[in-house]
N, C-alpha and C. Protein backbone atom coordinates (compact mmCIF):
# COMPACT_ATOMS: atom_id res chain seq x y z
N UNK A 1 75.88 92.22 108.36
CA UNK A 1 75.40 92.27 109.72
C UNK A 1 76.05 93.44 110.45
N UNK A 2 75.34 94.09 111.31
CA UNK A 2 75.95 95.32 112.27
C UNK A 2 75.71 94.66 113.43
N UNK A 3 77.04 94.94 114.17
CA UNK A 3 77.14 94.54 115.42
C UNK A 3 76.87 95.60 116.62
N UNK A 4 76.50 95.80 118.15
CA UNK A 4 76.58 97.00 118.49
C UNK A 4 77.48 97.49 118.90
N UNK A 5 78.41 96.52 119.11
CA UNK A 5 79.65 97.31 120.00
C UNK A 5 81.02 96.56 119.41
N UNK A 6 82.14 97.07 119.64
CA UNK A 6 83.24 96.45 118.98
C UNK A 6 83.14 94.89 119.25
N UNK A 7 83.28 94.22 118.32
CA UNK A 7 83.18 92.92 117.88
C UNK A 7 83.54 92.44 116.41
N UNK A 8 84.61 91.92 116.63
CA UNK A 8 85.08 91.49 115.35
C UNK A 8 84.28 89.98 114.40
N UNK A 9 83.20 89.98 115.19
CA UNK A 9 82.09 88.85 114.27
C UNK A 9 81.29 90.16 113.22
N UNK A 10 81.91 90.93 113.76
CA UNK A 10 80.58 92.19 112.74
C UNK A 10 81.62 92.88 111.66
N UNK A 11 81.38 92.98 110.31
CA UNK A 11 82.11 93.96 109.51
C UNK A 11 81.68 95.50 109.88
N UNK A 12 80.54 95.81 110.00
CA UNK A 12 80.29 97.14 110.33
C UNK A 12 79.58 97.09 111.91
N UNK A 13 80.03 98.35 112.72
CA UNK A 13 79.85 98.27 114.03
C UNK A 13 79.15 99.76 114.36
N UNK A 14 77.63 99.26 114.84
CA UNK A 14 76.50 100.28 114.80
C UNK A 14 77.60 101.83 116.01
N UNK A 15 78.26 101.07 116.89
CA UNK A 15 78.89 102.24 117.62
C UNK A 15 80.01 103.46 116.96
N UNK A 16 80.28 102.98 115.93
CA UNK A 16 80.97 103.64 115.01
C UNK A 16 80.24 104.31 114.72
N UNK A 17 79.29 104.61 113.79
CA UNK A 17 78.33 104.96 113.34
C UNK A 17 77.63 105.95 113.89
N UNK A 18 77.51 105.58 115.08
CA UNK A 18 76.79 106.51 116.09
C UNK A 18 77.37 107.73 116.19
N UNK A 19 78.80 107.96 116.49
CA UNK A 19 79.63 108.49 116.68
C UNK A 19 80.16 109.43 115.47
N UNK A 20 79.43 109.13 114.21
CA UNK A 20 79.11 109.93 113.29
C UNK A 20 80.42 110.21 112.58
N UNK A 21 81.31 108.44 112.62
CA UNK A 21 82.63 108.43 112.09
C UNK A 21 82.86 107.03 111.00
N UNK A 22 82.82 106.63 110.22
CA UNK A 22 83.03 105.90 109.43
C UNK A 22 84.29 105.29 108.73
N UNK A 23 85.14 104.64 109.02
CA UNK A 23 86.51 104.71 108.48
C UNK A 23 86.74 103.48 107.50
N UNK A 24 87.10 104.70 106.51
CA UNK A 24 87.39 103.96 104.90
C UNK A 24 88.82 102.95 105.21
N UNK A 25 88.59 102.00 105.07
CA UNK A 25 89.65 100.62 106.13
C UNK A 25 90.43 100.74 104.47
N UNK A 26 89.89 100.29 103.30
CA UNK A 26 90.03 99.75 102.14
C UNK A 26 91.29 101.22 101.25
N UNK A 27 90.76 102.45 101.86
CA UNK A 27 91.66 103.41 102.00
C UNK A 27 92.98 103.28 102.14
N UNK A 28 93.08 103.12 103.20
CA UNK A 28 94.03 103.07 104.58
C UNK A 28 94.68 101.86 103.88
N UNK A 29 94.16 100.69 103.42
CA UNK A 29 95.25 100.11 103.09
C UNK A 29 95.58 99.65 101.59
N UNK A 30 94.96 100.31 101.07
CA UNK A 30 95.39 100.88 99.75
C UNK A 30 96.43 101.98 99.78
N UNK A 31 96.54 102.75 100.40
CA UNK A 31 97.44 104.36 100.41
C UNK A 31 98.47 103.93 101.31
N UNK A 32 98.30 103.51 102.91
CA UNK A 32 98.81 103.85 103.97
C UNK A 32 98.70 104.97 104.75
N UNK A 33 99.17 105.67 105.79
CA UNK A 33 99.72 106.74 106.42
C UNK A 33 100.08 107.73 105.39
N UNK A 34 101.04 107.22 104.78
CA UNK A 34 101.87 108.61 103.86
C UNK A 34 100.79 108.90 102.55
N UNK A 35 100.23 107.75 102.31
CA UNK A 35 99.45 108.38 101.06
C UNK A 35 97.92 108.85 101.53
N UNK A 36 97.64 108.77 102.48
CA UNK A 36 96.62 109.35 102.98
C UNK A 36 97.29 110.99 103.07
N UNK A 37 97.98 110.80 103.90
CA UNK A 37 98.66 112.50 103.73
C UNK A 37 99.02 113.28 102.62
N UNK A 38 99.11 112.34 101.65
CA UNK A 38 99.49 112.77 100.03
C UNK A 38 98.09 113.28 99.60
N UNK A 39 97.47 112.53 99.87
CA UNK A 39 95.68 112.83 99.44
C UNK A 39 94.92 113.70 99.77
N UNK A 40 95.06 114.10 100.94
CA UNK A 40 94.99 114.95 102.03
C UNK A 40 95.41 116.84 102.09
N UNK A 41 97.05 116.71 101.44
CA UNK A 41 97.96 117.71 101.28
C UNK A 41 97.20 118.12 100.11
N UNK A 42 97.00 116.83 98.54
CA UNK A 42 96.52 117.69 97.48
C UNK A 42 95.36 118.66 97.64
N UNK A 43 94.12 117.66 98.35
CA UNK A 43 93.56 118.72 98.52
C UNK A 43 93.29 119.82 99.16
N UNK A 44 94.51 119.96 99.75
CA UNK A 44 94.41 121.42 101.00
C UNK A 44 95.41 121.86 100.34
N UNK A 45 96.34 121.85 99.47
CA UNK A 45 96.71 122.85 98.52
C UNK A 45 95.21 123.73 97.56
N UNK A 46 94.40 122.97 96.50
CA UNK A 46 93.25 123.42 96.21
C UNK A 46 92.47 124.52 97.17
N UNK A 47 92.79 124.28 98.15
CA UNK A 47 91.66 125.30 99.71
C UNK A 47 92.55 124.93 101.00
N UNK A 48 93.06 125.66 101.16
CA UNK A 48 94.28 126.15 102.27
C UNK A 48 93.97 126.39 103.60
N UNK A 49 92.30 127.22 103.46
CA UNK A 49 91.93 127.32 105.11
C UNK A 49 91.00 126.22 105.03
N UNK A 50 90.65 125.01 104.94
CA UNK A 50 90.17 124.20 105.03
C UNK A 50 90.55 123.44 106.03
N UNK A 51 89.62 123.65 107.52
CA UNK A 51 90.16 123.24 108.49
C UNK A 51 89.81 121.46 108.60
N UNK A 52 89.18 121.09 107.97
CA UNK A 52 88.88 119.69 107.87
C UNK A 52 89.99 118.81 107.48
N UNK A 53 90.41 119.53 106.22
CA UNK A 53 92.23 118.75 105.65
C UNK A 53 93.65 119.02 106.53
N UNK A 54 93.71 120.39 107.50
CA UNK A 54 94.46 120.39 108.06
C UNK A 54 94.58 119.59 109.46
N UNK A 55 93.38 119.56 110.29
CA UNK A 55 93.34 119.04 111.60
C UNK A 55 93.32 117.36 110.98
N UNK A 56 92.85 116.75 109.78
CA UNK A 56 92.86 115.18 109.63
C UNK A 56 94.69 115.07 109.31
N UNK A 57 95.27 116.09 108.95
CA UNK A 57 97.10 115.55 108.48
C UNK A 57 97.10 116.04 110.24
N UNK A 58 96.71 116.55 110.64
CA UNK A 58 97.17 116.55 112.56
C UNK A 58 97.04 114.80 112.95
N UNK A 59 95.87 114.67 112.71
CA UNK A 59 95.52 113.39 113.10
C UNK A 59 96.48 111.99 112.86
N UNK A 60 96.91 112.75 111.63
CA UNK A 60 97.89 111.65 111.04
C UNK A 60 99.03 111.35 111.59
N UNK A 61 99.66 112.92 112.10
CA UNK A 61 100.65 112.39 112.35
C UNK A 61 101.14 112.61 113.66
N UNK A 62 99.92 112.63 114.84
CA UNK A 62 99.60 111.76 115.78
C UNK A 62 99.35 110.11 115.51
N UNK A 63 98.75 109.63 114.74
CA UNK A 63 98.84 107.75 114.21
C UNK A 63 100.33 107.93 114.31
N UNK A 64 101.29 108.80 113.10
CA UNK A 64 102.53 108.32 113.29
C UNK A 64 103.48 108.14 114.30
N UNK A 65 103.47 109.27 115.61
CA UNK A 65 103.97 109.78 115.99
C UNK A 65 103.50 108.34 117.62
N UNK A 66 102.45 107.96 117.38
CA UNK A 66 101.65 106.86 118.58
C UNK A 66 102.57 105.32 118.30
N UNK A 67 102.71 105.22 116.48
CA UNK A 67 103.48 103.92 116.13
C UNK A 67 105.12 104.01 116.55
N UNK A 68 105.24 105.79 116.79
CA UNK A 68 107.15 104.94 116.77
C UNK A 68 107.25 104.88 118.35
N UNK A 69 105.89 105.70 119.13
CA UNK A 69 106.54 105.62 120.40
C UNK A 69 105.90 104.03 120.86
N UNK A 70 104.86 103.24 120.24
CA UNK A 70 104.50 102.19 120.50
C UNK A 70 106.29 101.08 119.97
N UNK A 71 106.81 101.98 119.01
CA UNK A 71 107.87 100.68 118.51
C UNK A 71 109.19 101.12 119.62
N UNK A 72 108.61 102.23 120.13
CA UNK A 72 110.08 102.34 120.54
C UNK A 72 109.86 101.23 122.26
N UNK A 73 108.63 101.47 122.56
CA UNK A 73 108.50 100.60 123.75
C UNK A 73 108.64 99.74 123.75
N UNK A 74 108.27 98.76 122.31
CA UNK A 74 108.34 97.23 122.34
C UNK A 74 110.20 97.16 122.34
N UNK A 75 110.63 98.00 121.25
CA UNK A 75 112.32 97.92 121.63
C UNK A 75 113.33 97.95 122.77
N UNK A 76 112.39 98.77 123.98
CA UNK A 76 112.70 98.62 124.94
C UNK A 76 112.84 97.24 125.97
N UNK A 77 111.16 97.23 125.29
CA UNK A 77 111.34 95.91 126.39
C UNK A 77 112.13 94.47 125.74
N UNK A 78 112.17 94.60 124.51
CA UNK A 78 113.77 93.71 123.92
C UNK A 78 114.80 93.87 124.75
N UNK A 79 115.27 95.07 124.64
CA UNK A 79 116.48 95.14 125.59
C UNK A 79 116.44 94.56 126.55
N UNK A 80 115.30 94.75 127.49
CA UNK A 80 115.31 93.86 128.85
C UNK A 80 114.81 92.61 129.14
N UNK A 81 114.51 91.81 127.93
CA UNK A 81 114.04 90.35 128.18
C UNK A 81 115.11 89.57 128.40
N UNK A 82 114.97 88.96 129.24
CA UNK A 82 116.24 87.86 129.73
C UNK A 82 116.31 86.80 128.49
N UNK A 83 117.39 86.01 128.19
CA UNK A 83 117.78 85.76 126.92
C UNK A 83 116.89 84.59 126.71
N UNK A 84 116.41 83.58 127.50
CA UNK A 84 115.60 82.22 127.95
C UNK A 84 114.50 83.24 127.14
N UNK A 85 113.85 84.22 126.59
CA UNK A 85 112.70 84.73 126.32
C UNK A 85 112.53 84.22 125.08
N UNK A 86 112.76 83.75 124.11
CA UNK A 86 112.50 83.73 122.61
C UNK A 86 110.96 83.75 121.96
N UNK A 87 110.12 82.89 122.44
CA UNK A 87 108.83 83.42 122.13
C UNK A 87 108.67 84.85 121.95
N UNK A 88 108.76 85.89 123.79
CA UNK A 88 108.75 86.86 123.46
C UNK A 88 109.32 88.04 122.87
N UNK A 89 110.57 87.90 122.60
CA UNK A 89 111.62 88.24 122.28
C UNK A 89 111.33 88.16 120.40
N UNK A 90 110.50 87.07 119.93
CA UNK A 90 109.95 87.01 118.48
C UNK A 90 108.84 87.92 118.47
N UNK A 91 107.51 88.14 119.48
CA UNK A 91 106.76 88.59 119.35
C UNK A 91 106.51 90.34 119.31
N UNK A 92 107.75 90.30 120.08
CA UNK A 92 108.07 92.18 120.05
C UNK A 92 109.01 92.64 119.30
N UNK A 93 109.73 91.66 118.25
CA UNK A 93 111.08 91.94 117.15
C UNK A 93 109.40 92.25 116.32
N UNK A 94 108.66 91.42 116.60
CA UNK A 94 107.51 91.13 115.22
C UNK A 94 106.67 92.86 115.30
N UNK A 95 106.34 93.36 116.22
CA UNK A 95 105.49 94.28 116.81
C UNK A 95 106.36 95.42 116.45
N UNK A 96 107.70 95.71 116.67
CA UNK A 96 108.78 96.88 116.42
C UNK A 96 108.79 97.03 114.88
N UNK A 97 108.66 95.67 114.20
CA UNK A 97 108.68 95.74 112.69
C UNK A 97 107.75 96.28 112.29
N UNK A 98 106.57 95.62 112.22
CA UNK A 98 105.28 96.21 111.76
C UNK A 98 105.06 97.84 112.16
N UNK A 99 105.47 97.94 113.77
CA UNK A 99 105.47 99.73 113.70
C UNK A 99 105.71 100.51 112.61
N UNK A 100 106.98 99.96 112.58
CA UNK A 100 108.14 100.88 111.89
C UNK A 100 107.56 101.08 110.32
N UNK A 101 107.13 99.83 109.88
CA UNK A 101 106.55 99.66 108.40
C UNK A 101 105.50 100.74 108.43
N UNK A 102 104.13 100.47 109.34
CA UNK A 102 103.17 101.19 109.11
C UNK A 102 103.08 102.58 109.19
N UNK A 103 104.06 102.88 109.45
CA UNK A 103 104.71 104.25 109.74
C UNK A 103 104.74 105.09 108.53
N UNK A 104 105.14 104.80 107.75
CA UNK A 104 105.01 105.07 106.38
C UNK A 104 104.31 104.01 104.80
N UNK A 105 104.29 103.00 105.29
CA UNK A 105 104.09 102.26 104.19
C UNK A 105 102.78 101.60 104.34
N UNK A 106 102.92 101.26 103.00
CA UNK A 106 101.14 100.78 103.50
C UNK A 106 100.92 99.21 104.20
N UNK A 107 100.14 99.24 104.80
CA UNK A 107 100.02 97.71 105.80
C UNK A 107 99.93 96.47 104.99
N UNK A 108 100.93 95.24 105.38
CA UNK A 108 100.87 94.21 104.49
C UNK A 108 99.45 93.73 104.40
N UNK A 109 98.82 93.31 105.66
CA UNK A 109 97.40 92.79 105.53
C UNK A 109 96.75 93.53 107.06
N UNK A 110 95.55 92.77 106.84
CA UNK A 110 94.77 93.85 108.19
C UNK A 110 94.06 92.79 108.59
């Protein structure tokens, strides 16, 4: 089923599509971040001015560069949760972790 707009009842989402972007999910978490860049690097060693392989490792490491400042915020706001917080205080130890992982490694589940 295609859905039209982001909606997670739909595996594929016609607005994606539109947009004339498709993203290999099964990729991404097969490789991760770093092995996408591994994949990426080989073949822009093969063809060097290949501006398609260089601006997608840009892309990348903008993703990376979005996860540590997303982990560094949730770490922040650790610091300042009053100690009575534990729910949240679990939920942003949980959020700083996963940053940090996806950062380089490949995602436990999606």
């Amino acid at each position: 089923m295609i859905g039209r707009f982001i909606d997670v009842n739909y595996p594929l989402i016609a607005t994606a599509r539109l947009s004339e972007m498709m993203l290999d999910y099964p990729k991404l978490l097969d490789n991760g971040i770093s092995g996408l860049k591994k994949i990426i690097s080989d073949k822009l060693a093969a063809d060097p001015q290949n501006e398609f392989y260089i601006t997608s490792l840009e892309c990348l490491d903008i993703c990376t560069a979005s996860a540590d400042y997303m982990r560094e915020q949730a770490e922040k706001q650790l610091a300042e949760l009053p100690e009575n917080a534990d729910k949240r205080r679990k939920e942003l130890r949980r959020m700083a972790d996963v940053l940090a992982k996806i950062r380089t490694d490949k995602p436990g589940y999606f």
